[in-house]
PDB file of N, CA and C in Angstrom:
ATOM      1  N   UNK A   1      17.409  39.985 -57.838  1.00  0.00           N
ATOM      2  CA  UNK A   1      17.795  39.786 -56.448  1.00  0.00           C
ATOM      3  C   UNK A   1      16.566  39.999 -55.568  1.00  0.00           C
ATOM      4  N   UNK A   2      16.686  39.152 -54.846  1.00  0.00           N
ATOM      5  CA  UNK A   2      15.243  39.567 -53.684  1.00  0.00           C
ATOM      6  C   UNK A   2      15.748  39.815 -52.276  1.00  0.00           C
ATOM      7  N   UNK A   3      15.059  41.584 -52.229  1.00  0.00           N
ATOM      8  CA  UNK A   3      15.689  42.048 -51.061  1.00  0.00           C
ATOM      9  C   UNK A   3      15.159  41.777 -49.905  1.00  0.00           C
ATOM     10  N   UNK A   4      13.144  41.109 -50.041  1.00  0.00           N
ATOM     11  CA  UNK A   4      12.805  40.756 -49.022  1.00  0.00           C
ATOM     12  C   UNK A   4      13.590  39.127 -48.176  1.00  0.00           C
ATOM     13  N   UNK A   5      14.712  38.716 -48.589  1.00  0.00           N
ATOM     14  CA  UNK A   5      15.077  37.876 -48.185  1.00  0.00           C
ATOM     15  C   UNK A   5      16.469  38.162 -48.327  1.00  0.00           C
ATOM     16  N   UNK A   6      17.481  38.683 -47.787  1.00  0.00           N
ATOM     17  CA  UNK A   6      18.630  39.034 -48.087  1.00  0.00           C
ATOM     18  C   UNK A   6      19.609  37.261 -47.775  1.00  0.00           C
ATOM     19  N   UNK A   7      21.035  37.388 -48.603  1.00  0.00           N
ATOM     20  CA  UNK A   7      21.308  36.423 -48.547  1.00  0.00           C
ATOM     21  C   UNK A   7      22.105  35.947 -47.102  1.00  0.00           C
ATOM     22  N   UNK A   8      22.284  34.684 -46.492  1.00  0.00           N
ATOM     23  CA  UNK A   8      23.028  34.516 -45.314  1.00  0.00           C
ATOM     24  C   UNK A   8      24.410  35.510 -44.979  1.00  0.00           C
ATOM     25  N   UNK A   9      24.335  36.476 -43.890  1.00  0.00           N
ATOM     26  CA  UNK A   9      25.907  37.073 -44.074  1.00  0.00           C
ATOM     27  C   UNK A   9      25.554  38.445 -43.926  1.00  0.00           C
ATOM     28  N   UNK A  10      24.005  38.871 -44.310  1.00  0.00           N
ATOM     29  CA  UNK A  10      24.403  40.154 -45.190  1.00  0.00           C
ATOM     30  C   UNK A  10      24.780  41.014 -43.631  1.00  0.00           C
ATOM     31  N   UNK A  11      24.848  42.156 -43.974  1.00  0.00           N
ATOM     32  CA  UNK A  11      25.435  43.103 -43.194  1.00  0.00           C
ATOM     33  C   UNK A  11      23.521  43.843 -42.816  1.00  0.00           C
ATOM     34  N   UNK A  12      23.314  44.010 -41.480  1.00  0.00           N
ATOM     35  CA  UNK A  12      22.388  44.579 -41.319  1.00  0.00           C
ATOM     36  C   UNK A  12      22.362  45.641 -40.554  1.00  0.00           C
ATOM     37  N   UNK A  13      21.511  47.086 -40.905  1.00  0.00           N
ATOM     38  CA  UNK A  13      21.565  48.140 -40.502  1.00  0.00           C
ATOM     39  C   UNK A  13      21.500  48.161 -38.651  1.00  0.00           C
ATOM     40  N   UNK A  14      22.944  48.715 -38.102  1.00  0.00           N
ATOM     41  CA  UNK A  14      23.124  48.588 -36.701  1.00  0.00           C
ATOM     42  C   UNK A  14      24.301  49.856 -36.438  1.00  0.00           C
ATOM     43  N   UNK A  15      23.901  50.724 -35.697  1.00  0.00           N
ATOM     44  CA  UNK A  15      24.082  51.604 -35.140  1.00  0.00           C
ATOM     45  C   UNK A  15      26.038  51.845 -34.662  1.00  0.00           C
ATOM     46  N   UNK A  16      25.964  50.470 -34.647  1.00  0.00           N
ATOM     47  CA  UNK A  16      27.350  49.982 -34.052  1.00  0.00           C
ATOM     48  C   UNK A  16      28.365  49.203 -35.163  1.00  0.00           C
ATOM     49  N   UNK A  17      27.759  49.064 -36.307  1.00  0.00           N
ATOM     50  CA  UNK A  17      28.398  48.473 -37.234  1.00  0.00           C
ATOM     51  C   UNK A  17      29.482  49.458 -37.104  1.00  0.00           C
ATOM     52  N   UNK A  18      30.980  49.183 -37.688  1.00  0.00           N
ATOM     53  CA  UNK A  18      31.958  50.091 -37.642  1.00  0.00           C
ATOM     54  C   UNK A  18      32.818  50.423 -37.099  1.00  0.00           C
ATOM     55  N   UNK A  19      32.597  49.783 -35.603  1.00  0.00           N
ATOM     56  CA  UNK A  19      32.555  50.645 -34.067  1.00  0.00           C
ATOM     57  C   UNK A  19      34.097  49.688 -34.035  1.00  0.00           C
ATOM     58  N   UNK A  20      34.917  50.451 -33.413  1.00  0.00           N
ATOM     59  CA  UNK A  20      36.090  49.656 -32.942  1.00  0.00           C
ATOM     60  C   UNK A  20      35.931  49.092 -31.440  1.00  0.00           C
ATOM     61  N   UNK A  21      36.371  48.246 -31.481  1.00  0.00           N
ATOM     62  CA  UNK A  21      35.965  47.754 -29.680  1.00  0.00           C
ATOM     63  C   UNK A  21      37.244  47.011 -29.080  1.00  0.00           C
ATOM     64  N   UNK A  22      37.261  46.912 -28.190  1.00  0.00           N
ATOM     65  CA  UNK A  22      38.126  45.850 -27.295  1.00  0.00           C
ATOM     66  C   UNK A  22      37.280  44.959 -26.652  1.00  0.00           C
ATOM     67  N   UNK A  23      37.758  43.704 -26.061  1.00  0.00           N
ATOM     68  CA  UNK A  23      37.075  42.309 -25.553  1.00  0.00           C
ATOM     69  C   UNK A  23      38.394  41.352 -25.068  1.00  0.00           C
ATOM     70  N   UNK A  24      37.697  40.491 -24.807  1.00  0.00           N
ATOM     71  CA  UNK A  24      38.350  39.616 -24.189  1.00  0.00           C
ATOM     72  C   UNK A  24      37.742  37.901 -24.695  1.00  0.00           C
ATOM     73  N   UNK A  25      38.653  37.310 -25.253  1.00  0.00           N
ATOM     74  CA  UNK A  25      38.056  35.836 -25.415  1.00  0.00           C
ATOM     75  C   UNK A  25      37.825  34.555 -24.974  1.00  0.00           C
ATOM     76  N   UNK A  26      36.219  34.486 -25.250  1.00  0.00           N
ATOM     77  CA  UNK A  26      35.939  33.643 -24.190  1.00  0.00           C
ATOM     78  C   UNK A  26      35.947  32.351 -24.551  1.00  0.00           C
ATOM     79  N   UNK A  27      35.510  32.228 -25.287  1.00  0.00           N
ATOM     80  CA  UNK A  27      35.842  30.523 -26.219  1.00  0.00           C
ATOM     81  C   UNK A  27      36.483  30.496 -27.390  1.00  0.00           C
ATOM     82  N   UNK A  28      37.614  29.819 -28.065  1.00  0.00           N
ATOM     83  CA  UNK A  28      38.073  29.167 -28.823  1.00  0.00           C
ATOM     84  C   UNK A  28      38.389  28.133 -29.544  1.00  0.00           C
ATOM     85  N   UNK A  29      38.028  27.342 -30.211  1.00  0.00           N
ATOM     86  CA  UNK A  29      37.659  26.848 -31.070  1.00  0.00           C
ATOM     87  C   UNK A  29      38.859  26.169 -32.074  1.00  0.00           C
ATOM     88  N   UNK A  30      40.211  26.597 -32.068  1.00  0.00           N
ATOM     89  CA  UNK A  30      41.182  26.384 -33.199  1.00  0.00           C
ATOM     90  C   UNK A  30      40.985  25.455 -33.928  1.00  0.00           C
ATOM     91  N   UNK A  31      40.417  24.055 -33.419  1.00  0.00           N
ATOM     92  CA  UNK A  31      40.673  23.274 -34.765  1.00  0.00           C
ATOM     93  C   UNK A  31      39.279  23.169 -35.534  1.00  0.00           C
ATOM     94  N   UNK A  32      38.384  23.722 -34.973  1.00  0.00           N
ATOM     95  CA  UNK A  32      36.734  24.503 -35.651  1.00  0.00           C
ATOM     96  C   UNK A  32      37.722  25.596 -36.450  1.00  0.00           C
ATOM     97  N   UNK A  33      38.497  26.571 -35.829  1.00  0.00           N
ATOM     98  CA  UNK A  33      38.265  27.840 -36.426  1.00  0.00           C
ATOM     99  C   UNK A  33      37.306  29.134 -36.039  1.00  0.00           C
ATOM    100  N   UNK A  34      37.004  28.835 -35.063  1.00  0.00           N
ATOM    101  CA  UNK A  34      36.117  29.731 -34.493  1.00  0.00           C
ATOM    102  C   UNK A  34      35.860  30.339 -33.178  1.00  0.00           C
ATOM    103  N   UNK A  35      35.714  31.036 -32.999  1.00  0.00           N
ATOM    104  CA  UNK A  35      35.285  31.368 -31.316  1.00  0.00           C
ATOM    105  C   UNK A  35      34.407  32.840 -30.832  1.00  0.00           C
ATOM    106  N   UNK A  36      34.427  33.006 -30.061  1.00  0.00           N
ATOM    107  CA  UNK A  36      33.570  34.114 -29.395  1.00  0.00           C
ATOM    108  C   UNK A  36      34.451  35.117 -28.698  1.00  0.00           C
ATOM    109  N   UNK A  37      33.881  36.477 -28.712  1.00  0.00           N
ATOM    110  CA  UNK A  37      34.403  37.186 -27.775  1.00  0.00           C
ATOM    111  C   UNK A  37      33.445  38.478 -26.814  1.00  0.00           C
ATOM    112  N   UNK A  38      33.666  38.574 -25.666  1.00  0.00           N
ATOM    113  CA  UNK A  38      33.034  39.438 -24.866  1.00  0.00           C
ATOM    114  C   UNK A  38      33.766  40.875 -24.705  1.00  0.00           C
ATOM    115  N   UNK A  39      32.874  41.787 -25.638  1.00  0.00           N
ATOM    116  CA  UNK A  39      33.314  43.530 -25.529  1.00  0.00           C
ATOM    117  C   UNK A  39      33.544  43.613 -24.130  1.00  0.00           C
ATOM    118  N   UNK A  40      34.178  44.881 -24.084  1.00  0.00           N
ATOM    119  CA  UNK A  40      33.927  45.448 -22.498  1.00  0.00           C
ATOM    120  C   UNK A  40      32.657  46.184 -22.745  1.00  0.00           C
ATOM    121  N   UNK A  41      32.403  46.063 -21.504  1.00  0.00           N
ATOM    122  CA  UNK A  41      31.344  46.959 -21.132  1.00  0.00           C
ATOM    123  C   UNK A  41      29.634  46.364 -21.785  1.00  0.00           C
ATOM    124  N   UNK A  42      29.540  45.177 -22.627  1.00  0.00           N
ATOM    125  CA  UNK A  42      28.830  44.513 -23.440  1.00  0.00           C
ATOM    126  C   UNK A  42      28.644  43.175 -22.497  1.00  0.00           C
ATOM    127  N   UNK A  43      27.208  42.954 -22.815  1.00  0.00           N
ATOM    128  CA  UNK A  43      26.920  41.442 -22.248  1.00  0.00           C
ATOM    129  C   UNK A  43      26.433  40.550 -23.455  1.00  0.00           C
ATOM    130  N   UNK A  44      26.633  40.886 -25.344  1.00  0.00           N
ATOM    131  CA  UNK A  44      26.218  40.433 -25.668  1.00  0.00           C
ATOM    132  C   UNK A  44      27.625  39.732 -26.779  1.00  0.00           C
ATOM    133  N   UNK A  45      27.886  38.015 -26.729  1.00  0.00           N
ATOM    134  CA  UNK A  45      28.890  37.736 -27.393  1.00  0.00           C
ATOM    135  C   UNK A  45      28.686  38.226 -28.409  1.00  0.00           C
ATOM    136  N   UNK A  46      30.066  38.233 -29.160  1.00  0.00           N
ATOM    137  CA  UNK A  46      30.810  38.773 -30.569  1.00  0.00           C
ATOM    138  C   UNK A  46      31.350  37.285 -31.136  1.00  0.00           C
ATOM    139  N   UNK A  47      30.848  36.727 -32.532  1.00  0.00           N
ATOM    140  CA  UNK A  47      31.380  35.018 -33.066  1.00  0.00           C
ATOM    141  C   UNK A  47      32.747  35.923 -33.991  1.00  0.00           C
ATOM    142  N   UNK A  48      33.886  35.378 -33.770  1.00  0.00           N
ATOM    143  CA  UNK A  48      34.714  35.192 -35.050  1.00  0.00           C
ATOM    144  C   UNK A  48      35.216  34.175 -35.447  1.00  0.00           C
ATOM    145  N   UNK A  49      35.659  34.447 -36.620  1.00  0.00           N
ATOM    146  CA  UNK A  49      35.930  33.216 -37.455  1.00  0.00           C
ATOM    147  C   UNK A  49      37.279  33.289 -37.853  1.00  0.00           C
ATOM    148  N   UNK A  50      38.201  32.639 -38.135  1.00  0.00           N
ATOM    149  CA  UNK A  50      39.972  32.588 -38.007  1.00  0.00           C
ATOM    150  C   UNK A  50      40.463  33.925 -39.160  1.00  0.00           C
ATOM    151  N   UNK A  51      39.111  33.651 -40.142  1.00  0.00           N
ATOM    152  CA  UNK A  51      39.668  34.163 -41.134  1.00  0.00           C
ATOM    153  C   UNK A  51      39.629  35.761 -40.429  1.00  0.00           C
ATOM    154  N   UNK A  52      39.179  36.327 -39.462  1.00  0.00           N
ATOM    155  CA  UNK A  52      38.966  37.380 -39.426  1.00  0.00           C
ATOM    156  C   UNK A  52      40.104  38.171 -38.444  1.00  0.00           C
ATOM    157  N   UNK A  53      41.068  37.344 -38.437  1.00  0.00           N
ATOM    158  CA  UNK A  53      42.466  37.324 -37.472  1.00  0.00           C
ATOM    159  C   UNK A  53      43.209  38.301 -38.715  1.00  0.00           C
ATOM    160  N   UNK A  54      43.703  39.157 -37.881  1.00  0.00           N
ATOM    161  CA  UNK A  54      44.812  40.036 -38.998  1.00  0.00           C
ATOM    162  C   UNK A  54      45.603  39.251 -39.243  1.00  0.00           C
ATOM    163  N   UNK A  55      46.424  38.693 -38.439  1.00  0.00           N
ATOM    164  CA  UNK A  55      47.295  37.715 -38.562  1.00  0.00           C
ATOM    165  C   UNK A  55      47.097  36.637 -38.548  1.00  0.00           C
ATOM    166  N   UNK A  56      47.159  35.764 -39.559  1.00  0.00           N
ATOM    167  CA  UNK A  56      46.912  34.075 -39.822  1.00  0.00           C
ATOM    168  C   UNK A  56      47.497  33.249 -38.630  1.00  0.00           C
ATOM    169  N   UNK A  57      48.357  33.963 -38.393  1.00  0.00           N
ATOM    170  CA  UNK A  57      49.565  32.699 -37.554  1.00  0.00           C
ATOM    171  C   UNK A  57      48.743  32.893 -35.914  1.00  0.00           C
ATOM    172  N   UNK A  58      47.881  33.877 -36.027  1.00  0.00           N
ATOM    173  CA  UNK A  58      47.315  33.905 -34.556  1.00  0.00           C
ATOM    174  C   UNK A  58      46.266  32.841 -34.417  1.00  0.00           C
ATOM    175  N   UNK A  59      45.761  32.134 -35.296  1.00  0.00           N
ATOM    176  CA  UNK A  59      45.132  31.131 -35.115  1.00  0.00           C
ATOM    177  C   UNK A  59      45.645  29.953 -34.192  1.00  0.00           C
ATOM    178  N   UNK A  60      46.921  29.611 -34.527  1.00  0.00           N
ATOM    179  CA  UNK A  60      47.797  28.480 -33.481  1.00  0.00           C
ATOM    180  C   UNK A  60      48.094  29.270 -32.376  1.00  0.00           C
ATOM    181  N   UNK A  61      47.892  30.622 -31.878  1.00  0.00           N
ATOM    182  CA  UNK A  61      48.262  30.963 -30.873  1.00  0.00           C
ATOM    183  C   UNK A  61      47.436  31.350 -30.017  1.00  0.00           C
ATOM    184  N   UNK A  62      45.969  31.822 -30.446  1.00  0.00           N
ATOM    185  CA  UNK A  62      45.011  32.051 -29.733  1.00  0.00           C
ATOM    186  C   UNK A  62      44.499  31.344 -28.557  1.00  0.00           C
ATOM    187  N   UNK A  63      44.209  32.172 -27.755  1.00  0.00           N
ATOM    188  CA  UNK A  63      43.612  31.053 -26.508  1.00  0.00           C
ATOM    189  C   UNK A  63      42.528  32.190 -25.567  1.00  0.00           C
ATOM    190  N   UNK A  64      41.740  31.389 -24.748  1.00  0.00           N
ATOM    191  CA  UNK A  64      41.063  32.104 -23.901  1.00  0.00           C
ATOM    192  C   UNK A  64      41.035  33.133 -23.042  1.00  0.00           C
ATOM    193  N   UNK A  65      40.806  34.193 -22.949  1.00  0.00           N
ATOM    194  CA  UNK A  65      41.592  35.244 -22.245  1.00  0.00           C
ATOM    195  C   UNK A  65      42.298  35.901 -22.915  1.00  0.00           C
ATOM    196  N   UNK A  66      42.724  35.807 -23.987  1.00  0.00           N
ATOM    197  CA  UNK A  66      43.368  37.094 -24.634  1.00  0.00           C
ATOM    198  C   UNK A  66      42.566  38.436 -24.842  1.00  0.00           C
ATOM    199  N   UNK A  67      43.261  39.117 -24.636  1.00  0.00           N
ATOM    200  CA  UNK A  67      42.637  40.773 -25.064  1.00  0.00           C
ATOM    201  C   UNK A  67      42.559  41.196 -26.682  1.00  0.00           C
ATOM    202  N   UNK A  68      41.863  41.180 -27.033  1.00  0.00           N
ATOM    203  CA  UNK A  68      41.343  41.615 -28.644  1.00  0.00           C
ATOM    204  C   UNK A  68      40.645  42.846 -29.134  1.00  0.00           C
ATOM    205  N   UNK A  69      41.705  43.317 -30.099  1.00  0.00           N
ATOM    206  CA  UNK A  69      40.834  44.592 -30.449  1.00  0.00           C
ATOM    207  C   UNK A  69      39.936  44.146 -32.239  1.00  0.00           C
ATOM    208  N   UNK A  70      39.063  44.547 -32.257  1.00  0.00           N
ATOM    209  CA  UNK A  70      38.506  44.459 -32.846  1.00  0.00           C
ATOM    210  C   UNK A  70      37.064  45.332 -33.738  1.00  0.00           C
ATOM    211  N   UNK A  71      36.621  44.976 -34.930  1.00  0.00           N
ATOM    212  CA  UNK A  71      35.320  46.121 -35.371  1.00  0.00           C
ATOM    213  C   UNK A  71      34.586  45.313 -35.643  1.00  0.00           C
ATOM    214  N   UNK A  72      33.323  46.046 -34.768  1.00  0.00           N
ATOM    215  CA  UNK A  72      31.948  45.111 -34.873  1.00  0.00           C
ATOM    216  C   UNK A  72      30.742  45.290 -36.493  1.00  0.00           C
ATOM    217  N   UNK A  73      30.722  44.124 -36.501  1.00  0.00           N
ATOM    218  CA  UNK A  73      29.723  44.310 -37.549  1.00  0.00           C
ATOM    219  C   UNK A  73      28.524  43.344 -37.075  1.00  0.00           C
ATOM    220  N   UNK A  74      27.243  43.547 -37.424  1.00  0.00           N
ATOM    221  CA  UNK A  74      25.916  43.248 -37.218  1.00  0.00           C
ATOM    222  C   UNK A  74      25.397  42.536 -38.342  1.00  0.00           C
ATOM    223  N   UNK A  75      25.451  40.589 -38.425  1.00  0.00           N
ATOM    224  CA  UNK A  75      24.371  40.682 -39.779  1.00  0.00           C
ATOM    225  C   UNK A  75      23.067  40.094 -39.565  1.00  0.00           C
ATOM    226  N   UNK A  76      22.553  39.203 -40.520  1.00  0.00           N
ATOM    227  CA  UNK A  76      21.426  38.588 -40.337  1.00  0.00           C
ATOM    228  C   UNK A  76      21.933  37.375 -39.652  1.00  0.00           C
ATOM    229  N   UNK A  77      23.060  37.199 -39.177  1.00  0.00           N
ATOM    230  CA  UNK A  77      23.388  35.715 -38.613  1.00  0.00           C
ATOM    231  C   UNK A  77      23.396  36.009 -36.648  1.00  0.00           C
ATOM    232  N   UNK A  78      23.723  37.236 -36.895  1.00  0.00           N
ATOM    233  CA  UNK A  78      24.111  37.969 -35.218  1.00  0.00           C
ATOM    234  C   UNK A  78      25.283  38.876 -35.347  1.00  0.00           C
ATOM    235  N   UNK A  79      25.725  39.057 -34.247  1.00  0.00           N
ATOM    236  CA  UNK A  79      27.422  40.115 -34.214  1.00  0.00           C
ATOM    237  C   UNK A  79      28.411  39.267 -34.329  1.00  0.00           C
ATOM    238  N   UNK A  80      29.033  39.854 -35.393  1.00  0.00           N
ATOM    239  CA  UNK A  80      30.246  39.534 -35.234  1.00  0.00           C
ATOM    240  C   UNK A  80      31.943  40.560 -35.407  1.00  0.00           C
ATOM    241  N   UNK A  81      32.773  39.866 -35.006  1.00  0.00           N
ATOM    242  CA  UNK A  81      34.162  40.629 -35.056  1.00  0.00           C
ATOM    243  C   UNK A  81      34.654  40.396 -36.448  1.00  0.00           C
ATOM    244  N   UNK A  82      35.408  41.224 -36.919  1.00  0.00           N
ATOM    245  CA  UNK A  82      35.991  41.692 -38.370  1.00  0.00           C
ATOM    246  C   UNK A  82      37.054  42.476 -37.590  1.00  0.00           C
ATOM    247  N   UNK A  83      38.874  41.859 -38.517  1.00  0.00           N
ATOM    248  CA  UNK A  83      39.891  42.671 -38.629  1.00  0.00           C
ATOM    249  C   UNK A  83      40.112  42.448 -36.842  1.00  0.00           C
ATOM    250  N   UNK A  84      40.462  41.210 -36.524  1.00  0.00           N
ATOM    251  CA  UNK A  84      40.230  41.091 -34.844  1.00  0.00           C
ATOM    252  C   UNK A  84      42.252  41.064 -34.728  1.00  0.00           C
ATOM    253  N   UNK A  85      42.582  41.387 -34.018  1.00  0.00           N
ATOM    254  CA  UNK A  85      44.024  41.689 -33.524  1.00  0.00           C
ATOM    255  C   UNK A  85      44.384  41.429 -31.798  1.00  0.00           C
ATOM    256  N   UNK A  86      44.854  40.378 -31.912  1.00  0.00           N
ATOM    257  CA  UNK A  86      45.383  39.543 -30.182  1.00  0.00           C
ATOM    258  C   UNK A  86      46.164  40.831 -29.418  1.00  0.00           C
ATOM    259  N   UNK A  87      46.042  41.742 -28.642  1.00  0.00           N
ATOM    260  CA  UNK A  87      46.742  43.110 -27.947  1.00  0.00           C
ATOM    261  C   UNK A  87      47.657  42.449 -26.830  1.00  0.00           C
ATOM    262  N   UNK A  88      46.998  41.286 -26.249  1.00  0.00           N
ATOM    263  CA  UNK A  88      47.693  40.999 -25.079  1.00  0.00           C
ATOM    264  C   UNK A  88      46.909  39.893 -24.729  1.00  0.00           C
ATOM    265  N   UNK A  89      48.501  38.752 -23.964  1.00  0.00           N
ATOM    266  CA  UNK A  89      47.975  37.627 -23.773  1.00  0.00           C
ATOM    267  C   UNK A  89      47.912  37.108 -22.446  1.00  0.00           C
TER     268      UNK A  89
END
Protein backbone atom coordinates (compact mmCIF):
# COMPACT_ATOMS: atom_id res chain seq x y z
CA UNK A 1 0.00 0.00 0.00
CA UNK A 2 1.39 3.46 -0.57
CA UNK A 3 0.72 5.78 2.14
CA UNK A 4 2.40 8.66 0.40
CA UNK A 5 -0.64 8.69 -1.83
CA UNK A 6 -3.65 7.60 0.10
CA UNK A 7 -6.57 6.27 -1.87
CA UNK A 8 -9.64 8.75 -3.09
CA UNK A 9 -12.08 8.96 0.13
CA UNK A 10 -9.61 8.42 2.70
CA UNK A 11 -10.50 9.96 5.95
CA UNK A 12 -7.97 12.75 6.85
CA UNK A 13 -6.64 13.80 10.19
CA UNK A 14 -9.19 16.86 11.27
CA UNK A 15 -9.86 18.02 14.53
CA UNK A 16 -13.59 17.96 13.77
CA UNK A 17 -13.88 14.60 12.29
CA UNK A 18 -16.63 13.04 14.63
CA UNK A 19 -18.20 16.21 15.58
CA UNK A 20 -22.03 16.09 15.49
CA UNK A 21 -23.43 19.21 13.87
CA UNK A 22 -26.63 20.73 12.69
CA UNK A 23 -27.07 22.72 9.15
CA UNK A 24 -29.31 23.58 6.92
CA UNK A 25 -29.54 22.51 3.09
CA UNK A 26 -28.52 24.37 0.58
CA UNK A 27 -28.51 22.48 -2.63
CA UNK A 28 -30.03 19.28 -3.65
CA UNK A 29 -29.47 17.30 -6.17
CA UNK A 30 -32.12 14.12 -6.00
CA UNK A 31 -31.88 12.80 -9.25
CA UNK A 32 -27.70 13.28 -9.01
CA UNK A 33 -28.06 12.05 -5.48
CA UNK A 34 -26.27 14.59 -3.98
CA UNK A 35 -26.15 17.86 -2.33
CA UNK A 36 -24.55 20.25 0.10
CA UNK A 37 -25.11 21.51 3.40
CA UNK A 38 -24.27 24.71 5.51
CA UNK A 39 -23.34 24.00 9.49
CA UNK A 40 -24.43 26.65 11.73
CA UNK A 41 -22.15 28.81 12.72
CA UNK A 42 -19.68 27.46 9.61
CA UNK A 43 -19.04 29.22 6.29
CA UNK A 44 -17.53 26.22 4.89
CA UNK A 45 -20.06 23.70 2.73
CA UNK A 46 -20.54 20.07 3.92
CA UNK A 47 -21.14 17.52 0.21
CA UNK A 48 -23.51 14.54 0.97
CA UNK A 49 -24.32 11.86 -0.86
CA UNK A 50 -27.99 10.00 -0.61
CA UNK A 51 -26.32 7.15 0.61
CA UNK A 52 -25.47 9.00 3.71
CA UNK A 53 -29.33 9.68 4.59
CA UNK A 54 -30.34 7.46 7.63
CA UNK A 55 -33.30 7.04 5.96
CA UNK A 56 -33.41 5.98 2.25
CA UNK A 57 -36.90 7.23 1.68
CA UNK A 58 -35.52 10.81 2.58
CA UNK A 59 -34.00 11.00 -0.65
CA UNK A 60 -37.59 11.65 -2.50
CA UNK A 61 -38.28 13.96 0.21
CA UNK A 62 -35.41 16.12 0.63
CA UNK A 63 -35.41 19.62 -0.40
CA UNK A 64 -33.67 22.93 0.25
CA UNK A 65 -33.95 24.32 3.55
CA UNK A 66 -34.36 21.48 5.56
CA UNK A 67 -32.68 21.33 8.94
CA UNK A 68 -30.14 18.38 9.19
CA UNK A 69 -28.39 16.86 11.83
CA UNK A 70 -25.51 15.37 10.99
CA UNK A 71 -21.38 14.05 11.70
CA UNK A 72 -18.69 15.64 10.00
CA UNK A 73 -15.98 13.86 8.52
CA UNK A 74 -12.85 15.44 6.66
CA UNK A 75 -11.21 13.53 3.63
CA UNK A 76 -8.83 13.98 0.89
CA UNK A 77 -11.86 14.95 -1.33
CA UNK A 78 -13.09 17.91 1.28
CA UNK A 79 -15.94 17.76 4.19
CA UNK A 80 -18.33 15.86 4.18
CA UNK A 81 -21.72 14.73 6.13
CA UNK A 82 -22.07 10.99 7.32
CA UNK A 83 -25.33 9.45 9.12
CA UNK A 84 -27.24 12.91 7.95
CA UNK A 85 -31.00 12.89 9.48
CA UNK A 86 -33.83 15.59 7.96
CA UNK A 87 -34.96 17.25 11.90
CA UNK A 88 -37.26 19.63 10.28
CA UNK A 89 -38.74 20.76 7.17
Amino acid sequence: MNFDNPPPGTVVDDPRNGEHMTGIVTLWWGHRGYGFILPEGRNEKVFFHWKSLVDARAVKTAEVGDRVQFTYRRTDKGAAAMDVIIVAK
